[in-house]
Protein backbone atom coordinates (compact mmCIF):
# COMPACT_ATOMS: atom_id res chain seq x y z
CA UNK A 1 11.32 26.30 23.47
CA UNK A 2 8.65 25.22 25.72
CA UNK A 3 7.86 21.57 25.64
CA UNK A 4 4.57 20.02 24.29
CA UNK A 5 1.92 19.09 27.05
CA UNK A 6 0.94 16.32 25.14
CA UNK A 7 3.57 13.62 24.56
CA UNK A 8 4.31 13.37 20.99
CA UNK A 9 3.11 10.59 19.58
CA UNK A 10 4.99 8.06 16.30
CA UNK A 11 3.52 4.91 15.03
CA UNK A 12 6.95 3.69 16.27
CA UNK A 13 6.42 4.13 19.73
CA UNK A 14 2.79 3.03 19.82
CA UNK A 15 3.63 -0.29 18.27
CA UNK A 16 6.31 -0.72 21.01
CA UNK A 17 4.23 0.08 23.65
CA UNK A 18 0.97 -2.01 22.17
CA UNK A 19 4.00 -4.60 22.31
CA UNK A 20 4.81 -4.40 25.36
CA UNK A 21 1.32 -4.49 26.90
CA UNK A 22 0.93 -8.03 25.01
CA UNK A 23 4.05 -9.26 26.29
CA UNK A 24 3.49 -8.56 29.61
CA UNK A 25 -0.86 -9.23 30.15
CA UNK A 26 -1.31 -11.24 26.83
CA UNK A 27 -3.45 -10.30 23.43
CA UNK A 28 -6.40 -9.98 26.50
CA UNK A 29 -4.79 -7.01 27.94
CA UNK A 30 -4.45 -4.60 25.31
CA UNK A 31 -6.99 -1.97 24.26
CA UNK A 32 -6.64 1.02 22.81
CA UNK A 33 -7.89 2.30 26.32
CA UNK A 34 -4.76 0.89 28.31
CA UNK A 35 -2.62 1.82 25.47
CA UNK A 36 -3.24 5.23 26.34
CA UNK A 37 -2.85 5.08 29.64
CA UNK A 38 0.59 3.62 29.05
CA UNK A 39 1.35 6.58 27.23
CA UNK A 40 -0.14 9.10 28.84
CA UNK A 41 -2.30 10.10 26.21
CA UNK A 42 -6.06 10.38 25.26
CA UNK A 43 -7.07 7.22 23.63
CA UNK A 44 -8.47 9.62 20.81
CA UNK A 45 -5.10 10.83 19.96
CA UNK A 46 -4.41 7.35 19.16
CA UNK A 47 -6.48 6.92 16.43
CA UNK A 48 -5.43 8.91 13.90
CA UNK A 49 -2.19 6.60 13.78
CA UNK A 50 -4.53 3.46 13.47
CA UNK A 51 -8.15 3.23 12.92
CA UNK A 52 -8.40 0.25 15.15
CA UNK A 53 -6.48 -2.26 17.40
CA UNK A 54 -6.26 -4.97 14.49
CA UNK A 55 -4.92 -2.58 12.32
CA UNK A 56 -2.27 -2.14 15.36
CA UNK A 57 -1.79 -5.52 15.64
CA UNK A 58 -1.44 -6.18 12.05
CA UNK A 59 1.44 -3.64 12.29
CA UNK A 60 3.01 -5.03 15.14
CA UNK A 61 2.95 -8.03 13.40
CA UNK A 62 4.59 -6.75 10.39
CA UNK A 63 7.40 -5.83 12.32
CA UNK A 64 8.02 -9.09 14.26
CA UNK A 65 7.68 -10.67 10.31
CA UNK A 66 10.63 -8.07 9.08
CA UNK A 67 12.68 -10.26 11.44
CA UNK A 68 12.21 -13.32 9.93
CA UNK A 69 14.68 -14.23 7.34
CA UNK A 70 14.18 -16.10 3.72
CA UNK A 71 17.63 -15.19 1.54
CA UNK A 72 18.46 -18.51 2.17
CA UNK A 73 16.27 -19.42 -0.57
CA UNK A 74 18.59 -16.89 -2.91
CA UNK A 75 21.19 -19.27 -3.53
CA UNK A 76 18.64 -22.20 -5.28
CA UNK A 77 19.67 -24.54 -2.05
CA UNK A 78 16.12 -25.17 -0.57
CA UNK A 79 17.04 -27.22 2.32
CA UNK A 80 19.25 -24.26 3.44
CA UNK A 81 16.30 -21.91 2.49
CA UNK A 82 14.06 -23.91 4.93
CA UNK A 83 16.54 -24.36 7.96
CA UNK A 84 17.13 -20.42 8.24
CA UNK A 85 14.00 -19.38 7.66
CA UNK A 86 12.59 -22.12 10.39
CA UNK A 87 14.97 -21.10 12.85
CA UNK A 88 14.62 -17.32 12.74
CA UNK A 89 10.85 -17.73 12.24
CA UNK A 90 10.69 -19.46 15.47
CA UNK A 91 13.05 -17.28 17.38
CA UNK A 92 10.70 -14.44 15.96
CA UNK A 93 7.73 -15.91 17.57
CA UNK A 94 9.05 -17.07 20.98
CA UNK A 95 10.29 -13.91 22.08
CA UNK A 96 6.89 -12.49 21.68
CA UNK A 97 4.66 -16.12 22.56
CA UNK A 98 1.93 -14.13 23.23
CA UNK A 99 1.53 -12.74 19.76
CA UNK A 100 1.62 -15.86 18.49
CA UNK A 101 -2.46 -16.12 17.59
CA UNK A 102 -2.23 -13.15 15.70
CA UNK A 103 0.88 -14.08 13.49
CA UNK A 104 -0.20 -17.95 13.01
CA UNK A 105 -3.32 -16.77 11.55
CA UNK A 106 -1.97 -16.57 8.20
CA UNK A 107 -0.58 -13.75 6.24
CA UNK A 108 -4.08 -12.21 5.23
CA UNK A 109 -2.78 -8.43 3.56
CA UNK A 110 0.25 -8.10 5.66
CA UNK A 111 2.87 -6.88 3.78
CA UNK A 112 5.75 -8.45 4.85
CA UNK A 113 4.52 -11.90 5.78
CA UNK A 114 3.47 -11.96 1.90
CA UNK A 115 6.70 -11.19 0.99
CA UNK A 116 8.50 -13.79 2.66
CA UNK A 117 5.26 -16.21 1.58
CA UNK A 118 6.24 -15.14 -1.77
CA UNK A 119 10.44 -15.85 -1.57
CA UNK A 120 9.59 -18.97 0.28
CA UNK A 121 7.28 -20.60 -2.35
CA UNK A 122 8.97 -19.25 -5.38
CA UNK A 123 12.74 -20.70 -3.79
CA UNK A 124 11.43 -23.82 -3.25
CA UNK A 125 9.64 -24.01 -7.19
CA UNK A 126 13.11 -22.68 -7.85
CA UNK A 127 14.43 -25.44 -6.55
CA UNK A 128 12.98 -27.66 -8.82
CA UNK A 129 9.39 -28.57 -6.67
CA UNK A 130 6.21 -28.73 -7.79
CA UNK A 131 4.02 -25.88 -6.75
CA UNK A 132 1.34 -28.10 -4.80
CA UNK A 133 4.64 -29.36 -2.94
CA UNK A 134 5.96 -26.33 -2.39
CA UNK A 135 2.52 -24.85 -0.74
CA UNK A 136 2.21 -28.03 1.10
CA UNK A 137 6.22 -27.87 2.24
CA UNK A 138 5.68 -23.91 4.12
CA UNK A 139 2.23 -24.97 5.32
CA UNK A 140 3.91 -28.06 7.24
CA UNK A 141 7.62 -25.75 8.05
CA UNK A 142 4.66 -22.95 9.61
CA UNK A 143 3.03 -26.08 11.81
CA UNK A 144 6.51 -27.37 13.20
CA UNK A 145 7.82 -24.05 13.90
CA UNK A 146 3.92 -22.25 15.33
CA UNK A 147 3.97 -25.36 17.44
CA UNK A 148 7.59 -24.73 18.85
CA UNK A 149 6.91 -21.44 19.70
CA UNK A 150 3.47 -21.34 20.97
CA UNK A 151 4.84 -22.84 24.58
CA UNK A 152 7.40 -25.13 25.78
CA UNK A 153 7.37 -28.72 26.71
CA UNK A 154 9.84 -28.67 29.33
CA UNK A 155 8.10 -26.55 31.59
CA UNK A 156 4.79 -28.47 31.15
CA UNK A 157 6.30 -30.54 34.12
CA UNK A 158 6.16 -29.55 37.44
CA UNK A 159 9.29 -29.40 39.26
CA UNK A 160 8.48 -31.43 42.65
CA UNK A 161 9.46 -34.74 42.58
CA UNK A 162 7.09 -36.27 44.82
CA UNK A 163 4.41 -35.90 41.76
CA UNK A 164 6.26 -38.61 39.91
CA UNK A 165 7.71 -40.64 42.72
CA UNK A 166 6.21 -44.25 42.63
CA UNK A 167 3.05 -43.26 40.60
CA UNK A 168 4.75 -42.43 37.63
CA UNK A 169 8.39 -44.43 37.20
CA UNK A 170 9.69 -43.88 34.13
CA UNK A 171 9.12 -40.51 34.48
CA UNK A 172 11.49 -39.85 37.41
CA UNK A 173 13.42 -37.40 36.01
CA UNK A 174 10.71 -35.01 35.22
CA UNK A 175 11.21 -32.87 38.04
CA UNK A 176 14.64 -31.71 36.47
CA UNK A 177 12.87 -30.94 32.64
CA UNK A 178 12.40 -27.24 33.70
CA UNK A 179 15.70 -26.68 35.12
CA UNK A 180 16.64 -27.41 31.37
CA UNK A 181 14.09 -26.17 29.37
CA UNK A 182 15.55 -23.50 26.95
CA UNK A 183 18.43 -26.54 26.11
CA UNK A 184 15.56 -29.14 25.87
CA UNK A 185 13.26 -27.08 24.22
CA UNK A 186 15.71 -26.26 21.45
CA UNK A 187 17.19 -29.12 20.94
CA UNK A 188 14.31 -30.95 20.35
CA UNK A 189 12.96 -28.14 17.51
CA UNK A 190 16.62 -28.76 15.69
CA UNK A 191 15.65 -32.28 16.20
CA UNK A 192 12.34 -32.41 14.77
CA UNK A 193 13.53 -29.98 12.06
CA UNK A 194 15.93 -32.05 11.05
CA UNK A 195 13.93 -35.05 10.20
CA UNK A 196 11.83 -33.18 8.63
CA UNK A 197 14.25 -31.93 6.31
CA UNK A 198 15.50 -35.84 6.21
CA UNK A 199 11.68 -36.98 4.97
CA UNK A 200 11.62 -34.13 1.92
CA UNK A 201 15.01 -35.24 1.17
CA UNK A 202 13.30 -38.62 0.12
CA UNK A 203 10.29 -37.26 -1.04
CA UNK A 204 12.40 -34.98 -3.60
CA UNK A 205 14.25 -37.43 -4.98
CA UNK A 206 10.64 -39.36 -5.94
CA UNK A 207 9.22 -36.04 -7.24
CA UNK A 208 12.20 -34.92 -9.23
CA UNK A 209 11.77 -39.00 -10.50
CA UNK A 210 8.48 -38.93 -10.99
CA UNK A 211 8.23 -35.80 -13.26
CA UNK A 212 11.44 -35.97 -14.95
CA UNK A 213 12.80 -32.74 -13.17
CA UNK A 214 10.50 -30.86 -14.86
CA UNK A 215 8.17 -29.35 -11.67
CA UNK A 216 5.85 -27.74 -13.89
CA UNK A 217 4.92 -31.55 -14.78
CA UNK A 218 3.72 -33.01 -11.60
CA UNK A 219 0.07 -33.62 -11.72
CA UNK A 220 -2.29 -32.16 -9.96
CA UNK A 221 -3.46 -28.32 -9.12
CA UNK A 222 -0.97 -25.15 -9.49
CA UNK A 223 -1.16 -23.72 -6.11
């Protein structure tokens, strides 16, 4: 059988190669132009998989969500619920930093980051929290984890020593922070995530107090 002159293109393969182009020249250096180019392909034959490049990057996006993982609100433990799905969320993000903007955004009509929006906010009701709580609760889990994805604090410091030698003293060990960085980096997220999930602790034990363990009778709006 003789073999098709034009590469045969799946949605599949598109979406890895749109991801690819992001990882390696950033949300700037994808268009539907390059994208053909990477596949050897007219950028024509492209559209009739996706109308445009945010619908492709919606997709993408979809995918990297699929990843992320909220069962550990199944079992009516919320601060489990929270730690796995902060953990994998993040790990979801940082391999791909430079999709970051388009995930962060919010969920909009995405499919799957409305499903896990969804298990997440219906766990943590679940789990006995008012809903104005519980939106407030994956609004402030989505800042800690967007903001240890989006870059890394280690490497923020330059790695010459002479930049911090007798200008800057107490930070004379700065030079060494990128060495270190993927230790540093998550070890301060487990840190921060932690008491974070100390602070609701407290705050639950006031709520569930407050309303009589009855959620539903916490004042103010449903949402």
């Amino acid at each position: 059988m003789a073999r098709p002159k034009t590469p045969l293109l799946t949605r599949e393969g598109i979406r890895d190669a749109a991801l690819g182009l992001v990882d390696r020249d950033g949300l700037e250096g994808l268009s539907m132009r390059k994208l053909a180019q990477e596949l050897d392909v007219q950028a024509a034959s492209l559209y009739s998989h996706y109308r445009t490049k945010d619908d492709l990057l919606a997709d993408i996006a979809n995918g990297i969500m699929a990843g992320v993982d909220v069962s550990g609100f199944d079992g009516g433990d919320w601060r489990h619920g929270l730690t796995v799905w902060a953990r994998t969320y993040r790990r979801a993000l940082a391999a791909h930093p430079n999709l970051v903007p388009v995930i962060a955004v919010g969920p909009g009509r995405r499919e799957e980051a409305l499903r896990r929006a969804d298990a997440i906010h219906g766990g943590l009701v679940a789990a006995g929290w008012p809903p104005r709580h519980a939106t407030m609760i994956g609004a402030s889990t989505k800042y800690l984890v967007v903001g240890g994805a989006i870059n890394s604090f280690a490497r923020g410091f330059d790695d010459d020593v002479q930049v911090y030698r007798d200008r800057y003293p107490n930070l004379f060990q700065a030079h060494k922070l990128a060495e270190h960085a993927v230790e540093i980096d998550e070890d301060s997220f487990e840190l921060a995530l932690e008491a974070f999930l100390a602070g609701l602790e407290g705050l639950f034990e006031k709520v569930r107090t407050r309303t009589g363990g009855n959620p539903g009778e916490d004042e103010g709006a449903r949402y």
